[in-house]
C-alpha atoms as a PDB file:
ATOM      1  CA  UNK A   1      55.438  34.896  77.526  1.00  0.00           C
ATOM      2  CA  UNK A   2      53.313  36.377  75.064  1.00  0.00           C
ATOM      3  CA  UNK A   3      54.692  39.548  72.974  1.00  0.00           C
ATOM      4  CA  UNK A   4      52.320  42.291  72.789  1.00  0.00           C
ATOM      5  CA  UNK A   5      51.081  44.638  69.972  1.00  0.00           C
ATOM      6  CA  UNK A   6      53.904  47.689  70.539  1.00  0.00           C
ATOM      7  CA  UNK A   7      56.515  44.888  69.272  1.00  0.00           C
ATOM      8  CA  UNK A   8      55.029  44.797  65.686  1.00  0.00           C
ATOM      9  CA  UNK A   9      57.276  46.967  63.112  1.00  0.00           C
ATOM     10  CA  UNK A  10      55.406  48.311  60.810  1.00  0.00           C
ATOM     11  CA  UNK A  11      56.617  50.921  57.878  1.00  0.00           C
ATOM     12  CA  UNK A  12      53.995  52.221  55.675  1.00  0.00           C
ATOM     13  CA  UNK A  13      54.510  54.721  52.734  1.00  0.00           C
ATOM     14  CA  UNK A  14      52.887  55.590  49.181  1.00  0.00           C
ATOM     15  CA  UNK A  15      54.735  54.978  46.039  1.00  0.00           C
ATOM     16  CA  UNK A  16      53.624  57.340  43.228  1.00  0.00           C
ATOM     17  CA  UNK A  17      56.138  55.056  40.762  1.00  0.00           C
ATOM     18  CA  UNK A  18      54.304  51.800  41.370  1.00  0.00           C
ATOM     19  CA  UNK A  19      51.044  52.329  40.283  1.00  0.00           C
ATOM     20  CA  UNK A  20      50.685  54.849  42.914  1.00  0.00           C
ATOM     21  CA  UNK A  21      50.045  51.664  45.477  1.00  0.00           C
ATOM     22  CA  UNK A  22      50.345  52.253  49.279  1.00  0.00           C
ATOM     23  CA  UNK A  23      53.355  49.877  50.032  1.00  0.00           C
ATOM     24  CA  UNK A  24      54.044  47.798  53.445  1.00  0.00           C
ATOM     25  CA  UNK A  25      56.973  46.545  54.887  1.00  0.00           C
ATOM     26  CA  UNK A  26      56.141  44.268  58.304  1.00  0.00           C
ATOM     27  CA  UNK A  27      56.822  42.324  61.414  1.00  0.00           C
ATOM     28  CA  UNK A  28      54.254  40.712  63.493  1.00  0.00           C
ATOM     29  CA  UNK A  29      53.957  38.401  66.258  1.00  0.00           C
ATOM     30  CA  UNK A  30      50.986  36.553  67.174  1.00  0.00           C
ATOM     31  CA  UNK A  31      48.917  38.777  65.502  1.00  0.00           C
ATOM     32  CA  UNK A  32      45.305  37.926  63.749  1.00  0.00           C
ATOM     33  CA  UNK A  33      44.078  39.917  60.797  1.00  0.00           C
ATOM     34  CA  UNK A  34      39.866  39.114  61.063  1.00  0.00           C
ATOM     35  CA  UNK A  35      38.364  38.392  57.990  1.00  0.00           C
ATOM     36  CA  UNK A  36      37.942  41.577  55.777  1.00  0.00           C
ATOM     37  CA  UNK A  37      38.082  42.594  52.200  1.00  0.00           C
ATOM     38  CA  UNK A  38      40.354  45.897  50.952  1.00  0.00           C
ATOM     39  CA  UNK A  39      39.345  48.116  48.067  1.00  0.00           C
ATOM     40  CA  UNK A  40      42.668  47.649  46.543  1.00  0.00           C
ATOM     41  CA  UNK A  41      44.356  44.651  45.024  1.00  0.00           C
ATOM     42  CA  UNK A  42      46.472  43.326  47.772  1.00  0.00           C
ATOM     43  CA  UNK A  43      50.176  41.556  46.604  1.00  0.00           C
ATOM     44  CA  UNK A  44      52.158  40.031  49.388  1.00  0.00           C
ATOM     45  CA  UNK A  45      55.385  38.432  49.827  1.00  0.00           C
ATOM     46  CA  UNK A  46      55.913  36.340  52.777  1.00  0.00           C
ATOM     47  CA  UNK A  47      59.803  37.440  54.252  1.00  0.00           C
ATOM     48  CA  UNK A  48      60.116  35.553  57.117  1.00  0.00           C
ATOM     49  CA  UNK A  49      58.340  33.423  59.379  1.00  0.00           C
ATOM     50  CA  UNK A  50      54.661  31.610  59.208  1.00  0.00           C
ATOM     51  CA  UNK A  51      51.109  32.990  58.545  1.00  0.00           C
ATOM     52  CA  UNK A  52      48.102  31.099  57.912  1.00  0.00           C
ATOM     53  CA  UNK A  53      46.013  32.987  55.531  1.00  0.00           C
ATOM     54  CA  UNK A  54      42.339  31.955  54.136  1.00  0.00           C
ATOM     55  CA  UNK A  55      40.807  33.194  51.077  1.00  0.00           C
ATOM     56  CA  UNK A  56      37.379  32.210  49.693  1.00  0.00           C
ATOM     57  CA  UNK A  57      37.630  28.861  51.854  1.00  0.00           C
ATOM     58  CA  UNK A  58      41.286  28.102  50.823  1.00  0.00           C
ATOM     59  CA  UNK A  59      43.284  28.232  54.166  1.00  0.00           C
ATOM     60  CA  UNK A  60      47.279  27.947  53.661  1.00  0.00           C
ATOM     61  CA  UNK A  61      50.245  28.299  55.726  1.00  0.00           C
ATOM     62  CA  UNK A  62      52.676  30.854  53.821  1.00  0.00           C
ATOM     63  CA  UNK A  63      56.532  30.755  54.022  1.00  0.00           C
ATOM     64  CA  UNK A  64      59.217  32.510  52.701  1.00  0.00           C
ATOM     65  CA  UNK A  65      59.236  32.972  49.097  1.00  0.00           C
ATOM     66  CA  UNK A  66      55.405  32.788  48.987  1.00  0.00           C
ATOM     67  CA  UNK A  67      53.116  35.133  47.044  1.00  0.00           C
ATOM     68  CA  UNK A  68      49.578  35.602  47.913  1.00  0.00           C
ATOM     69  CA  UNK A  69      47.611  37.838  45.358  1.00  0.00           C
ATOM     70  CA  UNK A  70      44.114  38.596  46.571  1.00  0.00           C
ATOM     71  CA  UNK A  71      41.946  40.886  44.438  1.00  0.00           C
ATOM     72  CA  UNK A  72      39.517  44.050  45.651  1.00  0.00           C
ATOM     73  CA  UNK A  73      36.809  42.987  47.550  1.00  0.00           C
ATOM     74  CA  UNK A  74      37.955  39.553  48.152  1.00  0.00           C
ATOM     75  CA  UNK A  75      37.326  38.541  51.961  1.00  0.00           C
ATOM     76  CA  UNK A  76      40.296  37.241  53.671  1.00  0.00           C
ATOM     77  CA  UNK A  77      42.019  36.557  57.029  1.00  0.00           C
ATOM     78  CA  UNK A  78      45.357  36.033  58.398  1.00  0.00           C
ATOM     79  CA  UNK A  79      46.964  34.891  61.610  1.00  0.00           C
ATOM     80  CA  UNK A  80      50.116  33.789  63.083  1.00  0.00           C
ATOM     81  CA  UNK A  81      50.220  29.696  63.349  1.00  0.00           C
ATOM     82  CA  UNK A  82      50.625  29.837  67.290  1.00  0.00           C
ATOM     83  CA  UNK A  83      50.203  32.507  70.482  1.00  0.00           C
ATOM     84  CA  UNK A  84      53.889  34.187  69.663  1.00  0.00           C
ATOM     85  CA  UNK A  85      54.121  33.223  66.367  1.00  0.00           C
ATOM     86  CA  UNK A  86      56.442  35.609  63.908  1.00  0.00           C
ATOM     87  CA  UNK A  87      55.779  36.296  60.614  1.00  0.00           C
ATOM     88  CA  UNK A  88      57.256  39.380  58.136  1.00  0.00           C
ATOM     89  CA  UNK A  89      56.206  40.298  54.868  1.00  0.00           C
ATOM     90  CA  UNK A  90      56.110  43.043  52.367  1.00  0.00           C
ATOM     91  CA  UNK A  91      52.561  44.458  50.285  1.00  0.00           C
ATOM     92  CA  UNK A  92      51.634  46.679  47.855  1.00  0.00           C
ATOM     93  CA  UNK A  93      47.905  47.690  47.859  1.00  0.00           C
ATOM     94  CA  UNK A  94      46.846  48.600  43.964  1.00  0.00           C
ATOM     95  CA  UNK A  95      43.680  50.524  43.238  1.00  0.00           C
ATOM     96  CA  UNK A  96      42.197  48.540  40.233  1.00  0.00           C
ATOM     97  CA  UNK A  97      41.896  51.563  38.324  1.00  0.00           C
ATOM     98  CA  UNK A  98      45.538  52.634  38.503  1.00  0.00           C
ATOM     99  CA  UNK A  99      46.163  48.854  37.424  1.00  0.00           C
ATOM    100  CA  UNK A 100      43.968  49.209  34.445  1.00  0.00           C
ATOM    101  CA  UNK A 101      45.985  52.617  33.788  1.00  0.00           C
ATOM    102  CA  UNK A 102      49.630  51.201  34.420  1.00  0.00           C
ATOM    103  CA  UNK A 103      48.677  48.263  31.401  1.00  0.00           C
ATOM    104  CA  UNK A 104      47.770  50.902  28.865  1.00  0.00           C
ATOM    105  CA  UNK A 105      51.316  52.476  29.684  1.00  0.00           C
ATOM    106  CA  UNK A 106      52.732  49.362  29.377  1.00  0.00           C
ATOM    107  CA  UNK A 107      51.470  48.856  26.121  1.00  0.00           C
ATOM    108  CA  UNK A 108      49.128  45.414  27.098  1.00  0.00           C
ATOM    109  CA  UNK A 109      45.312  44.909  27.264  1.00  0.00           C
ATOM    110  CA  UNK A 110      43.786  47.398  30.122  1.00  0.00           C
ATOM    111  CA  UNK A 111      41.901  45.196  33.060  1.00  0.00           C
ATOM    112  CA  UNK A 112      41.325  46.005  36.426  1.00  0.00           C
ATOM    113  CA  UNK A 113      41.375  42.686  38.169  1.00  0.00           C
ATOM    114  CA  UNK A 114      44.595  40.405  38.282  1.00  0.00           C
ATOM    115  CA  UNK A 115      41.328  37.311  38.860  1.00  0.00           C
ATOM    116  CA  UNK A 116      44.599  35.012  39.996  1.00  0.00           C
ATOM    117  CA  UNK A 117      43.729  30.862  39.585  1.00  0.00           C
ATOM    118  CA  UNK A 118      44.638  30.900  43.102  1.00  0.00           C
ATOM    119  CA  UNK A 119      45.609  33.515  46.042  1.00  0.00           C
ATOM    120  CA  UNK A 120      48.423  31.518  46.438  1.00  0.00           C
ATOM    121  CA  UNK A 121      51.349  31.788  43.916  1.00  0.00           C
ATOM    122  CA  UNK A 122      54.977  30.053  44.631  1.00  0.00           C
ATOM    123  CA  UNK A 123      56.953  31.684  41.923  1.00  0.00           C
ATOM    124  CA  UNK A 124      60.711  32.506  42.196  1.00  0.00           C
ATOM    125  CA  UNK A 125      60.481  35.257  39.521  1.00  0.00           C
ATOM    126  CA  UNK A 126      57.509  36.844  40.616  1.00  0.00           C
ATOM    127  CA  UNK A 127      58.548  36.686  44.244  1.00  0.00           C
ATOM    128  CA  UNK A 128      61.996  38.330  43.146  1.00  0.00           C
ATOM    129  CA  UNK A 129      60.590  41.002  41.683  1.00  0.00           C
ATOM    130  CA  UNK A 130      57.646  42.075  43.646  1.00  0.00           C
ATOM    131  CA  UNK A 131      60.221  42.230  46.879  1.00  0.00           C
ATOM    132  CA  UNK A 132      63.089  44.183  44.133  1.00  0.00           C
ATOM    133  CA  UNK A 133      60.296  47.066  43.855  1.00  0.00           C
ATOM    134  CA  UNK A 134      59.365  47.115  47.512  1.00  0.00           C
ATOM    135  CA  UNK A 135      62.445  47.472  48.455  1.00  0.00           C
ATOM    136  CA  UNK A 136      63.927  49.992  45.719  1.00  0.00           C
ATOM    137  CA  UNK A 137      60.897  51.428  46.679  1.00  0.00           C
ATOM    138  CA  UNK A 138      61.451  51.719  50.259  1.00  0.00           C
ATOM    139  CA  UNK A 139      64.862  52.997  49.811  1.00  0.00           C
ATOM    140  CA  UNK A 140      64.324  54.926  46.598  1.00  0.00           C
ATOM    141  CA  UNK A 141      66.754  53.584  44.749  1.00  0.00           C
ATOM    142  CA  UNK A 142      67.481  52.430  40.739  1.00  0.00           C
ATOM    143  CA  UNK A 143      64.691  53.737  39.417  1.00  0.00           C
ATOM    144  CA  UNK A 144      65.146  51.560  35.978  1.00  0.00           C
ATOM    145  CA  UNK A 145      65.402  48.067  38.071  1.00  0.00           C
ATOM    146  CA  UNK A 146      62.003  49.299  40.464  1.00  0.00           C
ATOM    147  CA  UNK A 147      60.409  50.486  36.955  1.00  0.00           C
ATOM    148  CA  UNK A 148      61.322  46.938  35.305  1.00  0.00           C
ATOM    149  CA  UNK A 149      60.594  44.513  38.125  1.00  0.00           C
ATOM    150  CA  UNK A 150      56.770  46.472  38.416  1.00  0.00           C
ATOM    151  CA  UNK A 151      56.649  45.841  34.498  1.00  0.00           C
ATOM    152  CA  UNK A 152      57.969  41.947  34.668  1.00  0.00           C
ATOM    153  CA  UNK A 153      55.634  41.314  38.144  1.00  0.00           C
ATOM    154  CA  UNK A 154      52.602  42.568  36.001  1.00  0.00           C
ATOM    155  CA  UNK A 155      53.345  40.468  33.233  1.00  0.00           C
ATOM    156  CA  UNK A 156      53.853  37.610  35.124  1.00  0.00           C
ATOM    157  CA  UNK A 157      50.681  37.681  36.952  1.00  0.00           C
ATOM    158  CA  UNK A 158      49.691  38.178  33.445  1.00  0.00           C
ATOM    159  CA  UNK A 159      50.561  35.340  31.909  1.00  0.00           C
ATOM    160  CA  UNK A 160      51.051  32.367  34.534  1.00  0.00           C
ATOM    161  CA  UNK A 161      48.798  33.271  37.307  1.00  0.00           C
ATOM    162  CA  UNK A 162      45.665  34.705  35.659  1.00  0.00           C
ATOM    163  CA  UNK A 163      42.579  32.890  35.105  1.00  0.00           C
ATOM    164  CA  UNK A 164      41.609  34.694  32.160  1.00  0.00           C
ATOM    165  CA  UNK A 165      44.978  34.737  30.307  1.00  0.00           C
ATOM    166  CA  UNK A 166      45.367  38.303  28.513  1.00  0.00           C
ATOM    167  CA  UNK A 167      46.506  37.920  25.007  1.00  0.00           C
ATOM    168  CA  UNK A 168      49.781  39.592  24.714  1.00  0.00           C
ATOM    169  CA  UNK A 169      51.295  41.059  20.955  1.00  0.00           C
ATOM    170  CA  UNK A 170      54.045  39.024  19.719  1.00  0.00           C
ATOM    171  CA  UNK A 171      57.347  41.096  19.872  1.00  0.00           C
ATOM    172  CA  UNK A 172      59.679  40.729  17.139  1.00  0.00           C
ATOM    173  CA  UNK A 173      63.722  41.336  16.760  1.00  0.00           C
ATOM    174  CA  UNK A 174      64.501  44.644  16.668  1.00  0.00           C
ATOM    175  CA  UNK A 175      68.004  44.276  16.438  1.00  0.00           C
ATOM    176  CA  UNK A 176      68.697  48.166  15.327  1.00  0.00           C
ATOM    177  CA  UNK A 177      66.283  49.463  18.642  1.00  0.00           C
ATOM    178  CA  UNK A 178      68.161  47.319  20.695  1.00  0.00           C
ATOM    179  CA  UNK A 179      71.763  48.847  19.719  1.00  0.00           C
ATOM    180  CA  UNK A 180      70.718  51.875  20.006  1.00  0.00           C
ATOM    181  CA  UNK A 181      69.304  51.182  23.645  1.00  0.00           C
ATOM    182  CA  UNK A 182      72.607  49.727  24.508  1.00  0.00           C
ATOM    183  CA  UNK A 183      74.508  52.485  23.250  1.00  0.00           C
ATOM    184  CA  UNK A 184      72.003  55.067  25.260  1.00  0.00           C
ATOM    185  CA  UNK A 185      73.391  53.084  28.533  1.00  0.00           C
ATOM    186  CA  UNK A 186      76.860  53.016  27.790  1.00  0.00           C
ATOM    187  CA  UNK A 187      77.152  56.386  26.848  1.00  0.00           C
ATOM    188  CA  UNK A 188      75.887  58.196  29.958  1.00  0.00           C
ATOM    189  CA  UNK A 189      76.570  55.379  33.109  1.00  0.00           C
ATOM    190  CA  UNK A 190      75.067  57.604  35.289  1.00  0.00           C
ATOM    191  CA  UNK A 191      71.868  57.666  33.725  1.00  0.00           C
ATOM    192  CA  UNK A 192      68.479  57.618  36.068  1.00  0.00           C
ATOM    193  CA  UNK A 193      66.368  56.422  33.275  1.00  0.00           C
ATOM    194  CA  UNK A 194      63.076  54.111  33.820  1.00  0.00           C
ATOM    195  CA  UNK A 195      61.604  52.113  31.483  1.00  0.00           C
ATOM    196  CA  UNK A 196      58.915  54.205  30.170  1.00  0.00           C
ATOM    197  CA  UNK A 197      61.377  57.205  29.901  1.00  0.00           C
ATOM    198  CA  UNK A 198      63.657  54.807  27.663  1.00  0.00           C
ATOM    199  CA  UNK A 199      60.551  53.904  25.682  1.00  0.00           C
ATOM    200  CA  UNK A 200      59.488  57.373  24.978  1.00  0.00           C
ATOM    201  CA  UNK A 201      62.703  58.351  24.149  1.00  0.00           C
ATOM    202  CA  UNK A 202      62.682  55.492  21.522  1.00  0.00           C
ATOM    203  CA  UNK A 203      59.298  55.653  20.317  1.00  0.00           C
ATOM    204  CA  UNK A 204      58.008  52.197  21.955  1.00  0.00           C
ATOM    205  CA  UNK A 205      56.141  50.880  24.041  1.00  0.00           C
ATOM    206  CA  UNK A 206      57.559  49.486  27.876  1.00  0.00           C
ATOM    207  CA  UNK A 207      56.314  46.250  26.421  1.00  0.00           C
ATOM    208  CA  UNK A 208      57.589  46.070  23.257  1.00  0.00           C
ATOM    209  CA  UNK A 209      61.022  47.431  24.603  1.00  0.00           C
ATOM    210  CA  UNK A 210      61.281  45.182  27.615  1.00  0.00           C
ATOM    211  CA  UNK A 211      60.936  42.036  25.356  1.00  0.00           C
ATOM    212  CA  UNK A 212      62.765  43.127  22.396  1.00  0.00           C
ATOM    213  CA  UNK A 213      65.632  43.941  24.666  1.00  0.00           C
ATOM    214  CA  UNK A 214      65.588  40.680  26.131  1.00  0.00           C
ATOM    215  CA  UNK A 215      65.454  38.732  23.192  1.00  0.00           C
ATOM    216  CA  UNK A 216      68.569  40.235  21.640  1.00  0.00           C
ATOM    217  CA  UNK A 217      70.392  41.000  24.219  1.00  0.00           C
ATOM    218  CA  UNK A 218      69.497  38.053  26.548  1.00  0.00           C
ATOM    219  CA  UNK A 219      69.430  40.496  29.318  1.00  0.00           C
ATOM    220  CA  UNK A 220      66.891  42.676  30.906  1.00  0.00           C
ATOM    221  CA  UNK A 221      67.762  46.516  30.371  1.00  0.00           C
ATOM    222  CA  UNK A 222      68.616  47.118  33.519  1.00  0.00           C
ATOM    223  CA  UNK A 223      70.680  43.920  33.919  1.00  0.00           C
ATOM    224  CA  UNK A 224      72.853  45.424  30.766  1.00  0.00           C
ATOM    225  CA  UNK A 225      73.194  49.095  32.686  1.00  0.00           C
ATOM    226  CA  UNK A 226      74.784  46.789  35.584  1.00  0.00           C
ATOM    227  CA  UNK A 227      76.747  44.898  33.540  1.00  0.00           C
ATOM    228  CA  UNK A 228      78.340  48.070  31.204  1.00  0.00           C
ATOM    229  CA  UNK A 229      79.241  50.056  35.190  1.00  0.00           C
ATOM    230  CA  UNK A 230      81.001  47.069  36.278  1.00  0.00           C
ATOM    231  CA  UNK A 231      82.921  46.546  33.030  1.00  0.00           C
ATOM    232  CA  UNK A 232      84.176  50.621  33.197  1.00  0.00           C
ATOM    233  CA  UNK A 233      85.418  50.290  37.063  1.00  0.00           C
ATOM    234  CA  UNK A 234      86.728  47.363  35.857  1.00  0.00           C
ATOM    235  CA  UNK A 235      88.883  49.243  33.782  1.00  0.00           C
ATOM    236  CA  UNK A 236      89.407  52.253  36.260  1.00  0.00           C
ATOM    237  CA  UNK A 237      90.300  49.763  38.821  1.00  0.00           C
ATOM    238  CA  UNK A 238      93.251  47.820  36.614  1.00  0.00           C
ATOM    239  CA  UNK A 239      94.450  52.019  36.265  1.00  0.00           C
ATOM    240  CA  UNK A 240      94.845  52.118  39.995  1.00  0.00           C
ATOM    241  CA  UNK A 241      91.738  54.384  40.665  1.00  0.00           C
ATOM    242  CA  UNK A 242      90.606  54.757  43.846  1.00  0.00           C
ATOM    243  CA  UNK A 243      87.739  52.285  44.816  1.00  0.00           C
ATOM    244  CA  UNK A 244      85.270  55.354  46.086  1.00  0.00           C
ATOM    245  CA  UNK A 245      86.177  56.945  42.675  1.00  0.00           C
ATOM    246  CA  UNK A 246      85.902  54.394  40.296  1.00  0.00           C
ATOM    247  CA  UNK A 247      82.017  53.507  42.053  1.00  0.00           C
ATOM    248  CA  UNK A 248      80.889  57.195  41.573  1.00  0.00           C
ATOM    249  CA  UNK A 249      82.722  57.566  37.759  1.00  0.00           C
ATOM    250  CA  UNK A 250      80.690  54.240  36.956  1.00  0.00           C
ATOM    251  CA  UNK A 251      77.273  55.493  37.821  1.00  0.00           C
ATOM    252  CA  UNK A 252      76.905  53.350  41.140  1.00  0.00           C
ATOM    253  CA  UNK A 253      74.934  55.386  43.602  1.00  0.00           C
ATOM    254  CA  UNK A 254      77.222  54.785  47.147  1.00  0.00           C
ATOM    255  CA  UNK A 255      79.874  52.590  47.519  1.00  0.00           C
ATOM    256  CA  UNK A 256      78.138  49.573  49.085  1.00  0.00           C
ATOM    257  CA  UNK A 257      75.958  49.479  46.277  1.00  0.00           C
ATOM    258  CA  UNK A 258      79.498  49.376  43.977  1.00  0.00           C
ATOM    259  CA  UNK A 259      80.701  46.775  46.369  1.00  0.00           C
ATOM    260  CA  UNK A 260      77.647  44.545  46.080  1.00  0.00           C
ATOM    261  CA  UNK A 261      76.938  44.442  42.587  1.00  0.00           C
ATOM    262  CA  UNK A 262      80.916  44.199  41.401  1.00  0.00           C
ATOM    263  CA  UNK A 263      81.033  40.861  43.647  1.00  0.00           C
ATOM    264  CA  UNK A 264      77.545  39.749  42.581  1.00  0.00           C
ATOM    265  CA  UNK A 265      79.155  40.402  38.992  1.00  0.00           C
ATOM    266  CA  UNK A 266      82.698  39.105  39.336  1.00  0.00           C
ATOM    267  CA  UNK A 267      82.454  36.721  42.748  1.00  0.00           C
ATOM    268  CA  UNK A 268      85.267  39.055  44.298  1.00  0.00           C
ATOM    269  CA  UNK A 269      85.149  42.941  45.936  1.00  0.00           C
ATOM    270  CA  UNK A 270      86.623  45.631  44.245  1.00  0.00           C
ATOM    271  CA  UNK A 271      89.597  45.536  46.513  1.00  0.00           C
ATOM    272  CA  UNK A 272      90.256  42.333  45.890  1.00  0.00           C
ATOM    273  CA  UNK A 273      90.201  42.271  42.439  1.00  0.00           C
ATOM    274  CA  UNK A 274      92.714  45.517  42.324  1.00  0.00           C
ATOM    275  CA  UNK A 275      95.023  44.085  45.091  1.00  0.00           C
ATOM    276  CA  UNK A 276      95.110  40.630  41.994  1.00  0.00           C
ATOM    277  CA  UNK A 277      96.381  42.934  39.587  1.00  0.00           C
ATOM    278  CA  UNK A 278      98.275  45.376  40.883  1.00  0.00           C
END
């Protein structure tokens, strides 16, 4: 039996954050997208599912974990691979002018085009973090992780997928920024910093801090913020805090989001790791 139209799930909402792009988060079966062109940049991330999608002649079937980056004004078309087919994805549509704007924030070359080598991109990394800032997006959540997965997703396009490669400034240690940084995130857990507001505050670019940061620390900023919470309810937990305590002393927003990035962290829940000790 064929599904019909009113079982598509569709959630649509702006995202002043990310380049001020309208985002998408969807679910369709046997649906056909004719071919058409937007007047944004489109960037998708195939969730679930099948869709065979043709740009400019090039006709692929997209899976999960698939990235399909199709410029303004490029004519495209999408449809499910059979009658009932199911496919979900997530999208954020970019107006090349706020893309030229977010790379002079950045602190990289302005353009207005991403003019991928191909629409179709199969990139762990990129995938990773185009989905991290539709979903933080979505549920409006850690604004430093959403801010730095927009600024690594732009620089990746950057400098793997473009055809005309932009010629990025060579970053070098900054060992005294980067304590200073570190000590900024320790100091106040429950900071709801993004990058740019950490840049200001230390007189840098996004770009310059993002890869400075890196290359000392060997973690992303907001990877370090994660790490520093978990290591303080680690403490508070081995003192016989309360779990729902030692998640809101530690800067974690609920206590799922506690739970999930302690075990990500440590391999073990919060209870369980108390219960080992004592």
């Amino acid at each position: 039996m064929k599904r019909s139209a009113s079982t598509h799930s569709i959630k649509l909402w702006r995202a002043p954050d990310v380049m001020d792009a309208l985002l998408l988060k969807g679910r369709f079966f046997g649906h056909r997208y004719p071919p058409h062109a937007h007047d944004t940049h489109c960037l998708a991330v195939i969730t679930g599912g099948a869709v065979a999608v043709e740009v400019r002649g090039e006709r692929r079937v997209c899976r999960p974990g698939d990235v399909i980056v199709i410029d303004a004004d490029v004519v495209h078309s999408g449809a499910a691979t059979s009658d009932i087919g199911e496919w979900k994805m997530r999208v954020e549509h970019v107006q090349p002018a706020a893309l030229a704007a977010y790379c002079e924030r950045l602190g990289i070359p302005r353009r207005e085009r991403w003019e991928p080598k191909s629409p179709f991109i199969i990139d762990a990394e990129l995938c990773r973090h185009l989905y991290g800032i539709n979903w933080c997006s979505e549920w409006n959540v850690d604004p430093l992780k959403r801010s730095e997965a927009l600024a690594c997703a732009v620089l990746g396009l950057h400098e793997r997928h473009a055809r005309r490669v932009v010629d990025l400034a060579k970053v070098r240690s900054e060992p005294a920024l980067v304590r200073a940084i570190k000590n900024r995130l320790r100091e106040d857990l429950h900071a709801r910093v993004t990058l740019s507001t950490l840049a200001c505050e230390f007189d840098v670019t996004p770009f310059v801090l993002l890869r400075a940061f890196a290359r000392e620390a060997g973690l992303s900023p907001h990877a370090f913020q994660q790490q520093e919470r978990v290591r303080n309810a680690m403490l508070l937990l081995r003192e016989g805090r309360p779990i729902a305590e030692t998640g809101a002393r530690s800067g974690f927003s609920d206590q799922s989001h506690f739970t999930r990035v302690f075990k990500q962290q440590t391999g073990v829940t919060p209870k369980l790791y108390q219960d080992a000790l004592l």
